[in-house]
PDB file of N, CA and C in Angstrom:
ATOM      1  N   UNK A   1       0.850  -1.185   0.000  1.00  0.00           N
ATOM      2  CA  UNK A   1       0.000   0.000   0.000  1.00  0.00           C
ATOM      3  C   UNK A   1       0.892   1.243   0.000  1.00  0.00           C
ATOM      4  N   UNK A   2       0.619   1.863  -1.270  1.00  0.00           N
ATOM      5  CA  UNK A   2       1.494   3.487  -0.805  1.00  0.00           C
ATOM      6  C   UNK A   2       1.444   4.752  -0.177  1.00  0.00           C
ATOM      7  N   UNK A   3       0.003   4.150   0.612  1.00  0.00           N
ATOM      8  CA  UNK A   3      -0.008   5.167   2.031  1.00  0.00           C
ATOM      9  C   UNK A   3       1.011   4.773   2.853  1.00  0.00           C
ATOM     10  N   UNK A   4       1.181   3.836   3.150  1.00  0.00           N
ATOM     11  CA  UNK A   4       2.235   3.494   4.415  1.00  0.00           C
ATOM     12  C   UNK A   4       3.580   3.544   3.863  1.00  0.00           C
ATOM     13  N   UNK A   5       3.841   3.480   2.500  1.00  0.00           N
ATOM     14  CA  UNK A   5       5.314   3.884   2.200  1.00  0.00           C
ATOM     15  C   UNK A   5       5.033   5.525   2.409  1.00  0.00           C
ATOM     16  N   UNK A   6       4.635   6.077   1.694  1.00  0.00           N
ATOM     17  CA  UNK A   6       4.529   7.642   1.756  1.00  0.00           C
ATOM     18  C   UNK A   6       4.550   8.212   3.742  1.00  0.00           C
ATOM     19  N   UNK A   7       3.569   7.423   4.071  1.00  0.00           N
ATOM     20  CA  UNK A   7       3.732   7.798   5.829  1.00  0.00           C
ATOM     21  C   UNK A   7       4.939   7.187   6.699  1.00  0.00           C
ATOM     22  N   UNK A   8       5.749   5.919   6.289  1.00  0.00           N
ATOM     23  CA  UNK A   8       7.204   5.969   6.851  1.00  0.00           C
ATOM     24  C   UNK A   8       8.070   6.880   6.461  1.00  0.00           C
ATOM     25  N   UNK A   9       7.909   6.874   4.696  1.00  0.00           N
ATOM     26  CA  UNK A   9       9.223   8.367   4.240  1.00  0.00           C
ATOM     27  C   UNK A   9       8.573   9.718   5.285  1.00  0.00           C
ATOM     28  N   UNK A  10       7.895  10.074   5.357  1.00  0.00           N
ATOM     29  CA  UNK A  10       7.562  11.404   5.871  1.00  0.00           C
ATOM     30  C   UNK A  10       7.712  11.340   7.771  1.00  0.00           C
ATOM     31  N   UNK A  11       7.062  10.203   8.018  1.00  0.00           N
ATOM     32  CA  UNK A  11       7.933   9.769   9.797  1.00  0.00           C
ATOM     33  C   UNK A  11       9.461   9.942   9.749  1.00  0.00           C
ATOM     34  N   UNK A  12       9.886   9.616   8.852  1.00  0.00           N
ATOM     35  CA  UNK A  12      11.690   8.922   8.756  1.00  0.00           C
ATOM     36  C   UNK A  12      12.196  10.759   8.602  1.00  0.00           C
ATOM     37  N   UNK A  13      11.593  11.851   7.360  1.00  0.00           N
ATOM     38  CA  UNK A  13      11.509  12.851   7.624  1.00  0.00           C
ATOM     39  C   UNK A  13      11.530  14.002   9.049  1.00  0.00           C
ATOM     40  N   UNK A  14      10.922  13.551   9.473  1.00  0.00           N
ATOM     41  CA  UNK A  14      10.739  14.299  10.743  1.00  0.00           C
ATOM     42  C   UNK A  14       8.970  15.084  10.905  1.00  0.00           C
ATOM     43  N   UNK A  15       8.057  14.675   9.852  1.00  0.00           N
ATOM     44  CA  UNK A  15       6.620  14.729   9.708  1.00  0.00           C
ATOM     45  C   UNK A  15       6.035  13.886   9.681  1.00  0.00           C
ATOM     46  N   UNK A  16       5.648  14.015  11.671  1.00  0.00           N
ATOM     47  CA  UNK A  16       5.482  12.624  12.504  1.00  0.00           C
ATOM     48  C   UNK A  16       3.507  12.850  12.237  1.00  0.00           C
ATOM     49  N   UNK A  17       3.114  13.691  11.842  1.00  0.00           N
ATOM     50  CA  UNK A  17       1.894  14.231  12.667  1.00  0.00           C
ATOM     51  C   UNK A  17       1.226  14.630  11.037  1.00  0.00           C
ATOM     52  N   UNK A  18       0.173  13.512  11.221  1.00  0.00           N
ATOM     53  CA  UNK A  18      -0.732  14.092   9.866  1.00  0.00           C
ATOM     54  C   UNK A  18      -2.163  12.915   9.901  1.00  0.00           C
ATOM     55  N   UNK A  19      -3.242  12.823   9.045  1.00  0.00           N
ATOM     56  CA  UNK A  19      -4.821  12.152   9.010  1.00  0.00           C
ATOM     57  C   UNK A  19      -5.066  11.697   8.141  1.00  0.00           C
ATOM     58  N   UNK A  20      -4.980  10.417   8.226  1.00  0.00           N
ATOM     59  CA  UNK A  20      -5.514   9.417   7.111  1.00  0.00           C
ATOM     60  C   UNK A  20      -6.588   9.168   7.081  1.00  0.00           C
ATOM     61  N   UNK A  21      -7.377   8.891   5.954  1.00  0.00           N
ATOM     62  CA  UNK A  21      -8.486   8.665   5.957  1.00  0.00           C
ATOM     63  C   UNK A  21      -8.904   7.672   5.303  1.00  0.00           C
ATOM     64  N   UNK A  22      -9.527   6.662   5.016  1.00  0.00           N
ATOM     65  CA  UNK A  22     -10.169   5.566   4.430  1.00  0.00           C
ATOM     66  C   UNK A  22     -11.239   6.509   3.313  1.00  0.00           C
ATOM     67  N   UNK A  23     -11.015   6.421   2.131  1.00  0.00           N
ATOM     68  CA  UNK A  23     -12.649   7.125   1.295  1.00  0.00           C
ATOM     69  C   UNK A  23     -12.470   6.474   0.160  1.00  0.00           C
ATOM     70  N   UNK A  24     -13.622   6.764  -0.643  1.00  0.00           N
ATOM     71  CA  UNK A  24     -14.120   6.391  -1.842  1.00  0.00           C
ATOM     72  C   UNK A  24     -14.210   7.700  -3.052  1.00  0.00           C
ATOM     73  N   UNK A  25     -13.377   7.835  -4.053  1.00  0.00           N
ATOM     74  CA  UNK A  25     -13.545   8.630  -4.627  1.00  0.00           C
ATOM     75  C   UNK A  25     -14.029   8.132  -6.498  1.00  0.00           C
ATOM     76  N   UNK A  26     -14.303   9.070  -7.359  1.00  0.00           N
ATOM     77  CA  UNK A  26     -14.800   9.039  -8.302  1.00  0.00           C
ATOM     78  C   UNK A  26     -13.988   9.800  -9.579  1.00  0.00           C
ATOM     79  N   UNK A  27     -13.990   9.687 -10.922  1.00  0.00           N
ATOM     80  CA  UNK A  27     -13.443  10.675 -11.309  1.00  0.00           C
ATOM     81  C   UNK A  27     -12.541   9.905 -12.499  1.00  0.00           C
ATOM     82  N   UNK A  28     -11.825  10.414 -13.592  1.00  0.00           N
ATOM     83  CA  UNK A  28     -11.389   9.859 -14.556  1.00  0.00           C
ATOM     84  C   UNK A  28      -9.935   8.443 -14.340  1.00  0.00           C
ATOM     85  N   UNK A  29      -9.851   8.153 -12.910  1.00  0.00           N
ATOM     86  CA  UNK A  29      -8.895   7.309 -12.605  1.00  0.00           C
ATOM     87  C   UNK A  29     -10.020   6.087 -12.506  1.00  0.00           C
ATOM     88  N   UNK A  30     -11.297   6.002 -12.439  1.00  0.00           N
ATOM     89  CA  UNK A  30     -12.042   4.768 -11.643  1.00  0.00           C
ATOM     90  C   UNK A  30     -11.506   3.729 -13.294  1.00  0.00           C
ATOM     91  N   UNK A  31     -11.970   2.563 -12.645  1.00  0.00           N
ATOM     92  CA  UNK A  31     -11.227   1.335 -13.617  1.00  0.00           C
ATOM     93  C   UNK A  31     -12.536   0.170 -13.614  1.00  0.00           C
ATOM     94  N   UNK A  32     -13.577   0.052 -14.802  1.00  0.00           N
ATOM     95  CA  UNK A  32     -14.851   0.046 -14.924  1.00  0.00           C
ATOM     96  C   UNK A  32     -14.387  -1.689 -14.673  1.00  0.00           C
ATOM     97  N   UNK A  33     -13.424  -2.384 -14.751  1.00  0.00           N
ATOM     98  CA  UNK A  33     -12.544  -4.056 -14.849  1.00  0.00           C
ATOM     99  C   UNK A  33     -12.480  -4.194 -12.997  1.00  0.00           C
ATOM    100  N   UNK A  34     -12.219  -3.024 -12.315  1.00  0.00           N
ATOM    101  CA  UNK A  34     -11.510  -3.181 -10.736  1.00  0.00           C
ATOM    102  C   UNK A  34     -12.440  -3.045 -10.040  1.00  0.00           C
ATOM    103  N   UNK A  35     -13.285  -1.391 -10.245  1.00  0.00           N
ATOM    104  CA  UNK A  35     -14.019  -0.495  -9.293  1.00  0.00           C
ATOM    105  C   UNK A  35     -15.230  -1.477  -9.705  1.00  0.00           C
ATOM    106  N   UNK A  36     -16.170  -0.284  -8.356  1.00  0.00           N
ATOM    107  CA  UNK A  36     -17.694  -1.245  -8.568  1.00  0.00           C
ATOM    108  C   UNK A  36     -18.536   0.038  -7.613  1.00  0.00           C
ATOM    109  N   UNK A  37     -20.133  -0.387  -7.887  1.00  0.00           N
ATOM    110  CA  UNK A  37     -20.632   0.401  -6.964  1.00  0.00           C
ATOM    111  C   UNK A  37     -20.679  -0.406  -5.564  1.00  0.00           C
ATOM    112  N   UNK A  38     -20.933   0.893  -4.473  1.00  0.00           N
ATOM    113  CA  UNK A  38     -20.987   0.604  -3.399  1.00  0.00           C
ATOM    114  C   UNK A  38     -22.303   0.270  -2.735  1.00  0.00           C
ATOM    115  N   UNK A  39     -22.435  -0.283  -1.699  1.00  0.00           N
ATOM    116  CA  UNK A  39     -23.862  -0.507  -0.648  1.00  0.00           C
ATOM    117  C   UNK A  39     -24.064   1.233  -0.535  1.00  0.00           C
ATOM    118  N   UNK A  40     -23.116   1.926  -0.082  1.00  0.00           N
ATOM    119  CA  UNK A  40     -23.449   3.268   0.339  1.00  0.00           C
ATOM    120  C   UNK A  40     -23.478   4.796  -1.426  1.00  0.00           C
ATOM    121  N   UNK A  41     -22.484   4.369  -1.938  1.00  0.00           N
ATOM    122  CA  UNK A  41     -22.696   5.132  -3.200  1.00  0.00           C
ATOM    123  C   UNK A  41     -22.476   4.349  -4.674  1.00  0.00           C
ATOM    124  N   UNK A  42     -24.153   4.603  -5.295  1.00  0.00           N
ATOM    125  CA  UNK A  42     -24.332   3.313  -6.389  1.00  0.00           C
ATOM    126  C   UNK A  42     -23.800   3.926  -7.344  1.00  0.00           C
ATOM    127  N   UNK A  43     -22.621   4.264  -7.777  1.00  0.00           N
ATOM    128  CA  UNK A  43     -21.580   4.569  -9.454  1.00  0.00           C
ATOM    129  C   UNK A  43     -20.253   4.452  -9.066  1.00  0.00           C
ATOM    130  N   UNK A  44     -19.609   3.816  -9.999  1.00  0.00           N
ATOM    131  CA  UNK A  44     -18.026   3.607 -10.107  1.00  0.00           C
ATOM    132  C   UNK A  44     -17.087   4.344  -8.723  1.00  0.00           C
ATOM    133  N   UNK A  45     -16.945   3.319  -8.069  1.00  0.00           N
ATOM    134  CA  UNK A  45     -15.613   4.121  -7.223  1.00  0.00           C
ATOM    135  C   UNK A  45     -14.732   3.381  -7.295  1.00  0.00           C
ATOM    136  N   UNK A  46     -13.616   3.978  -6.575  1.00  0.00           N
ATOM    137  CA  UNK A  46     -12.254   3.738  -6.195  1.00  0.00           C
ATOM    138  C   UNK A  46     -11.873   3.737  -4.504  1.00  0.00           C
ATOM    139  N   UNK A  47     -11.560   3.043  -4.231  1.00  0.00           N
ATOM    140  CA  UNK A  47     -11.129   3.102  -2.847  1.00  0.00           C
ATOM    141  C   UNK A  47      -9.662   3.478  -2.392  1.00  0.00           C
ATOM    142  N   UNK A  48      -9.821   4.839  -1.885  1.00  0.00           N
ATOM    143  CA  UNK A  48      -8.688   5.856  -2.109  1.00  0.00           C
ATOM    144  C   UNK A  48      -8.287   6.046  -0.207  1.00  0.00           C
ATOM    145  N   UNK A  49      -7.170   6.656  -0.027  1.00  0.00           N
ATOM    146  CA  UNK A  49      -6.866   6.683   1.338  1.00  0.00           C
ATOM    147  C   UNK A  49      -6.082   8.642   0.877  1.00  0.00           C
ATOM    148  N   UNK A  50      -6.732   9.418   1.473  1.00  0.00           N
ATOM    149  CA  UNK A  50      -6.477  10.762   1.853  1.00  0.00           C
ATOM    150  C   UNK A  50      -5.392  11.014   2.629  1.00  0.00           C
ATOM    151  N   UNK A  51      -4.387  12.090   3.120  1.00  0.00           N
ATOM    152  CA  UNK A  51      -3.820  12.144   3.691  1.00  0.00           C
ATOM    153  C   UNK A  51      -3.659  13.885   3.911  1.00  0.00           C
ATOM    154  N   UNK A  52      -3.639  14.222   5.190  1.00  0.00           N
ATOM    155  CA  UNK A  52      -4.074  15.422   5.545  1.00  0.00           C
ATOM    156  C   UNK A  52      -2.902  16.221   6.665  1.00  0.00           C
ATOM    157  N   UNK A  53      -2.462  16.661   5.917  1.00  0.00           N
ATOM    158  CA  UNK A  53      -1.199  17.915   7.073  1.00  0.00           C
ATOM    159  C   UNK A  53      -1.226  18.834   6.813  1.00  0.00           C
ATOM    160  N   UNK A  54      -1.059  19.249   8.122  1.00  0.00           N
ATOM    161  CA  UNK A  54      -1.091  20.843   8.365  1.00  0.00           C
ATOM    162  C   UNK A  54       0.248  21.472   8.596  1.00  0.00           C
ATOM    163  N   UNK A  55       0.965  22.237   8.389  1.00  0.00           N
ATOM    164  CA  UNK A  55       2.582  22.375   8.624  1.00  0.00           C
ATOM    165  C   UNK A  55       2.938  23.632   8.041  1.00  0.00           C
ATOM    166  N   UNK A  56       3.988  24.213   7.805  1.00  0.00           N
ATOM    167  CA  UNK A  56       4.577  25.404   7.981  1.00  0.00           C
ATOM    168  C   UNK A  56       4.629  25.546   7.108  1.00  0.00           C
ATOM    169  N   UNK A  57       4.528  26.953   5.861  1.00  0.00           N
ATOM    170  CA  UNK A  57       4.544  27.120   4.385  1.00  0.00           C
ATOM    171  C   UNK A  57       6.040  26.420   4.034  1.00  0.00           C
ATOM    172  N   UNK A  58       7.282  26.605   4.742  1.00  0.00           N
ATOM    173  CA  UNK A  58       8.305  26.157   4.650  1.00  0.00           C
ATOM    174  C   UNK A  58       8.867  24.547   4.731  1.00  0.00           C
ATOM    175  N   UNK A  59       7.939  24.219   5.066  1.00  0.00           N
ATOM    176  CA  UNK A  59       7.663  22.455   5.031  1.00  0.00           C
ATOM    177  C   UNK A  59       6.508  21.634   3.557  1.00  0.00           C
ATOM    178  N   UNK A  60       6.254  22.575   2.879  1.00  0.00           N
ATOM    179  CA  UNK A  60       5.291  22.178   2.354  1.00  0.00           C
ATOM    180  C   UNK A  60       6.031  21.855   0.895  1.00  0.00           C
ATOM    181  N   UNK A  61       7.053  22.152   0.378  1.00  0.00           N
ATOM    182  CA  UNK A  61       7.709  21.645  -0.893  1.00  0.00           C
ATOM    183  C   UNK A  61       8.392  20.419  -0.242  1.00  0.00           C
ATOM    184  N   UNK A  62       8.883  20.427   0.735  1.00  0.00           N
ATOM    185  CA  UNK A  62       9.921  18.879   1.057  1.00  0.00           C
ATOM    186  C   UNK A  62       8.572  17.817   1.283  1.00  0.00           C
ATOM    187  N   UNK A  63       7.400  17.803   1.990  1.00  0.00           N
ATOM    188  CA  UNK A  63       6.570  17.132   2.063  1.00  0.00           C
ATOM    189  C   UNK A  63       5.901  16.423   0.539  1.00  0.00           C
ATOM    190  N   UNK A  64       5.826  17.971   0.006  1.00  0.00           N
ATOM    191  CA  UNK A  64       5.030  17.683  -1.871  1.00  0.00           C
ATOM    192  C   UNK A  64       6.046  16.501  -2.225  1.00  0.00           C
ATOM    193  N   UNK A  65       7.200  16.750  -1.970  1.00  0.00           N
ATOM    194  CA  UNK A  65       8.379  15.780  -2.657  1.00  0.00           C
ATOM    195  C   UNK A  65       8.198  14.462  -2.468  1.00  0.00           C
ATOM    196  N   UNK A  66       8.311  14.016  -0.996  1.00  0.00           N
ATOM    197  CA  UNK A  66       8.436  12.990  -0.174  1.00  0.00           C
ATOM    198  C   UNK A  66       7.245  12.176  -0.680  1.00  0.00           C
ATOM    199  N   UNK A  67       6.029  12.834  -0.710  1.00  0.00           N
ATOM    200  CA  UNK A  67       4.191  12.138  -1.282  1.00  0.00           C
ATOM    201  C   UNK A  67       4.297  11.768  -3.159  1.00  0.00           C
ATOM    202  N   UNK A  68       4.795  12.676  -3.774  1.00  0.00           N
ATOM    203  CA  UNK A  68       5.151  12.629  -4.524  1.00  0.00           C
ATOM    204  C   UNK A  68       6.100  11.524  -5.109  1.00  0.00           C
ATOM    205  N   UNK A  69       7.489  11.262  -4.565  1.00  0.00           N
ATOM    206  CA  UNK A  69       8.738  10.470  -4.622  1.00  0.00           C
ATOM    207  C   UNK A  69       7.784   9.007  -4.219  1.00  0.00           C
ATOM    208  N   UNK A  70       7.403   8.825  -3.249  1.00  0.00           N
ATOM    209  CA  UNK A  70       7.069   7.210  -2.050  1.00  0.00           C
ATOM    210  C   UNK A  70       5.546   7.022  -2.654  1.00  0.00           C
ATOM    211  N   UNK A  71       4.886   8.134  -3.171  1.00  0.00           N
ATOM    212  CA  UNK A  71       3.240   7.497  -3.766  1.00  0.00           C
ATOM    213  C   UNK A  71       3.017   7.653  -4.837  1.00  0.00           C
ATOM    214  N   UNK A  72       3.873   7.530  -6.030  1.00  0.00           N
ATOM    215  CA  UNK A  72       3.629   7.573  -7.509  1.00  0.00           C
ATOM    216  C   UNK A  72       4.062   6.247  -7.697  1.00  0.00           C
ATOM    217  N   UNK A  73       3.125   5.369  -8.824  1.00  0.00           N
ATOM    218  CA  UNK A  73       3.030   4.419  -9.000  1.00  0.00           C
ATOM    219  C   UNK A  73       2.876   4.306 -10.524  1.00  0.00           C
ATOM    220  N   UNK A  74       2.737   5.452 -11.250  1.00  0.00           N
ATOM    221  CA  UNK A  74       2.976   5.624 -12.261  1.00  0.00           C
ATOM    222  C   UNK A  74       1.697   5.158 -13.408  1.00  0.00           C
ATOM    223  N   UNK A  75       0.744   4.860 -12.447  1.00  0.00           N
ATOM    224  CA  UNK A  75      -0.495   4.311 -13.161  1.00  0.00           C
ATOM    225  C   UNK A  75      -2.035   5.183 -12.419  1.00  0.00           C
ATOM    226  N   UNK A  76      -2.946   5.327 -13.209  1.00  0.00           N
ATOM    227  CA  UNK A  76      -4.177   6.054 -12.981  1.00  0.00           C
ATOM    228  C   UNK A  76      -4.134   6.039 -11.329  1.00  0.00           C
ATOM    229  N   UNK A  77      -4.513   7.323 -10.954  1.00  0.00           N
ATOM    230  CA  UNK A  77      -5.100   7.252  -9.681  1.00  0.00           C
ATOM    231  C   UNK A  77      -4.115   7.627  -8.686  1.00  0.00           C
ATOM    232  N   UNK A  78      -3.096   7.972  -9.007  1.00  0.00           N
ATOM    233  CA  UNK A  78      -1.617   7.619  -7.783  1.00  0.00           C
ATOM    234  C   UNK A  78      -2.253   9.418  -6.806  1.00  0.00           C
ATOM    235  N   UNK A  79      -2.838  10.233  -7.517  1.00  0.00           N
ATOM    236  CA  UNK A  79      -3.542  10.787  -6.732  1.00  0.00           C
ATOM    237  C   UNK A  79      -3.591  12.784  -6.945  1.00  0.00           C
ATOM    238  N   UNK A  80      -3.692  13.656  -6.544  1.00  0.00           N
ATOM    239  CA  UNK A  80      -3.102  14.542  -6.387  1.00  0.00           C
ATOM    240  C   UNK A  80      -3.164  15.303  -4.953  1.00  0.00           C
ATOM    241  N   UNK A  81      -2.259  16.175  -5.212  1.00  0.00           N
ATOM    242  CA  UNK A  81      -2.367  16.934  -4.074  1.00  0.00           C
ATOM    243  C   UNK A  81      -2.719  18.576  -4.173  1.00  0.00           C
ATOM    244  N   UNK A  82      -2.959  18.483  -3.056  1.00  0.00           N
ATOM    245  CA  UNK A  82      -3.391  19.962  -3.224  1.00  0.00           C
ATOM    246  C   UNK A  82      -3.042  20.709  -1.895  1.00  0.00           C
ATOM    247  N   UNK A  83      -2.598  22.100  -1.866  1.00  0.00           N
ATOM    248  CA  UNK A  83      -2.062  22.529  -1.078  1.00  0.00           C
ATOM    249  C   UNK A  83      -3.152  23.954  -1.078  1.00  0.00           C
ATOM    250  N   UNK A  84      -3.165  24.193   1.110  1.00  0.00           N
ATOM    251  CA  UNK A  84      -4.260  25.296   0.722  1.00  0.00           C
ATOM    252  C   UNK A  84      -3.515  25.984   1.968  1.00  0.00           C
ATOM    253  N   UNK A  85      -3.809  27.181   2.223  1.00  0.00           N
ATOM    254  CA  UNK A  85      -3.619  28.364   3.134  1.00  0.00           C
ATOM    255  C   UNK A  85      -4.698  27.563   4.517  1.00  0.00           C
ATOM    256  N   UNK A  86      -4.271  27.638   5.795  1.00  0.00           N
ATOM    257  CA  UNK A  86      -5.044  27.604   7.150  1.00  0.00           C
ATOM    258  C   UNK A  86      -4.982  28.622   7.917  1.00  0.00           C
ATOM    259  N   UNK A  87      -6.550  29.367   7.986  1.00  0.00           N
ATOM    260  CA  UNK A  87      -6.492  30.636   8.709  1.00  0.00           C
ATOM    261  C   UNK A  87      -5.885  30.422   9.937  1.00  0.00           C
ATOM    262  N   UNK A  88      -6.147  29.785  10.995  1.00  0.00           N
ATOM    263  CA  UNK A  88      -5.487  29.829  11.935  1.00  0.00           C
ATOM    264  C   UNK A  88      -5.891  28.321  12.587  1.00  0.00           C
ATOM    265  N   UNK A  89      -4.784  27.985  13.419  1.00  0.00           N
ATOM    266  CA  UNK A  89      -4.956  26.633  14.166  1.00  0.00           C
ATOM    267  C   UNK A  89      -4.976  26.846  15.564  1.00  0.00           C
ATOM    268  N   UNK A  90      -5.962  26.174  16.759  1.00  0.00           N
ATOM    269  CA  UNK A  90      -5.815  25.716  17.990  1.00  0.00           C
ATOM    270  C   UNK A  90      -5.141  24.771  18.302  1.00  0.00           C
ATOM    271  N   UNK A  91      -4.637  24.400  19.199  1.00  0.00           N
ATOM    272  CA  UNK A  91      -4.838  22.922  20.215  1.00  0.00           C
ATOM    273  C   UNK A  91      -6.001  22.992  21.441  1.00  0.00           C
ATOM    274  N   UNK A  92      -7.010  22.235  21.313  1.00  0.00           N
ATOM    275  CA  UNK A  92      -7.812  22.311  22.309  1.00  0.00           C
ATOM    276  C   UNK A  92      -7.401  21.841  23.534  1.00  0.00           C
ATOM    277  N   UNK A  93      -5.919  20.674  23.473  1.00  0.00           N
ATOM    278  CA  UNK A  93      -5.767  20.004  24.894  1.00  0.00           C
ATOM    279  C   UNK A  93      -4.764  21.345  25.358  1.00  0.00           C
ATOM    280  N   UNK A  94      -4.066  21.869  25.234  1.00  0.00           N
ATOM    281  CA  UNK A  94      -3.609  22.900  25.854  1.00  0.00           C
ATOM    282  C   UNK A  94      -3.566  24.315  25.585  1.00  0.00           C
ATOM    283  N   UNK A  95      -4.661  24.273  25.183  1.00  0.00           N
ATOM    284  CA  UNK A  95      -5.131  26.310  24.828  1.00  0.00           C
ATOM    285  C   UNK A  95      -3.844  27.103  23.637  1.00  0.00           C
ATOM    286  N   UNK A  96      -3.178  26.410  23.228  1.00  0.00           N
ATOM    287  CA  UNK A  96      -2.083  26.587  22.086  1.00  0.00           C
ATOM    288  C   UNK A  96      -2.755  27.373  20.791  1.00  0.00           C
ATOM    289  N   UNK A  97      -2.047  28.116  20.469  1.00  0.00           N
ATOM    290  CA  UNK A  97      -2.691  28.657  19.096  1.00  0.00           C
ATOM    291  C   UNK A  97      -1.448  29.046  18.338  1.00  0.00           C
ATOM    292  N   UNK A  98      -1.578  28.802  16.755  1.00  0.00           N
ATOM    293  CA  UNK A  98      -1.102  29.236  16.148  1.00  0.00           C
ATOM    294  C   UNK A  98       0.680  28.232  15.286  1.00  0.00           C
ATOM    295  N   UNK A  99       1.364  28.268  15.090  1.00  0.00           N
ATOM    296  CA  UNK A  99       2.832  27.618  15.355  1.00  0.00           C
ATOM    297  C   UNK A  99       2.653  26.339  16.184  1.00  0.00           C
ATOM    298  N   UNK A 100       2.783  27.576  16.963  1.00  0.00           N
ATOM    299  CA  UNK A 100       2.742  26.357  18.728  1.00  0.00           C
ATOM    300  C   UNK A 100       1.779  25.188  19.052  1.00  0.00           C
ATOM    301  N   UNK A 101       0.650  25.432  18.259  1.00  0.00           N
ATOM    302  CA  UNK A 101       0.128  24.545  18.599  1.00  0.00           C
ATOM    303  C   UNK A 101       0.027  23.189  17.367  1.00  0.00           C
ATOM    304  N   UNK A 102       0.773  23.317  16.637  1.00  0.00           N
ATOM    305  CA  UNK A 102       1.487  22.074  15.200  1.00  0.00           C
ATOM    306  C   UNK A 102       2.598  21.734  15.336  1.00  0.00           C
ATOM    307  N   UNK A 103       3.270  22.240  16.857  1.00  0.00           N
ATOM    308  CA  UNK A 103       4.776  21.491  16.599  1.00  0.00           C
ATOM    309  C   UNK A 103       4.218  21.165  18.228  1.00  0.00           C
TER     310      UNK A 103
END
């Protein structure tokens, strides 16, 4: 699975801290021979695993690399990424905001 290669290179990195997700997505990668409909959504999916970090604008090209390098597989679907601006972050277990509260 090349979630878990992509999430050891990025542990081994020093980007211990990020959200995987289990989903189903749709879209010109589905494979009409593999995919199938679901009990929960009836047209072509793919069973895709997300991956979600939050981190410092200055961390965000070595990360693109690392997801990039450990999860291309060179065949439909290997995924994309997308990178967005976060107005601001908490930590709820210790009243942290901002920086401080992602490292």
């Amino acid at each position: 699975m090349k979630a878990m290669d992509v999430h050891k290179s990025l542990y081994a990195h020093g980007f211990c801290c990020m959200t995987l997700t289990e989903c189903e997505g749709t879209g010109m990668y589905t494979d009409p021979d593999k995919d199938f409909p679901s009990l929960k959504f009836p047209f072509l999916h793919s069973k895709r695993v997300k991956i979600e970090i939050v981190c410092t604008e200055e961390e965000v090209e070595p990360i693109v690399e690392i997801i990039r390098e450990h999860g291309r597989t060179g065949r439909s679907g290997d995924g994309i990424i997308y990178v967005s601006e976060v107005g601001e972050v908490y930590r709820v277990k210790n009243n942290t905001k901002g920086l401080e509260a992602i490292k």
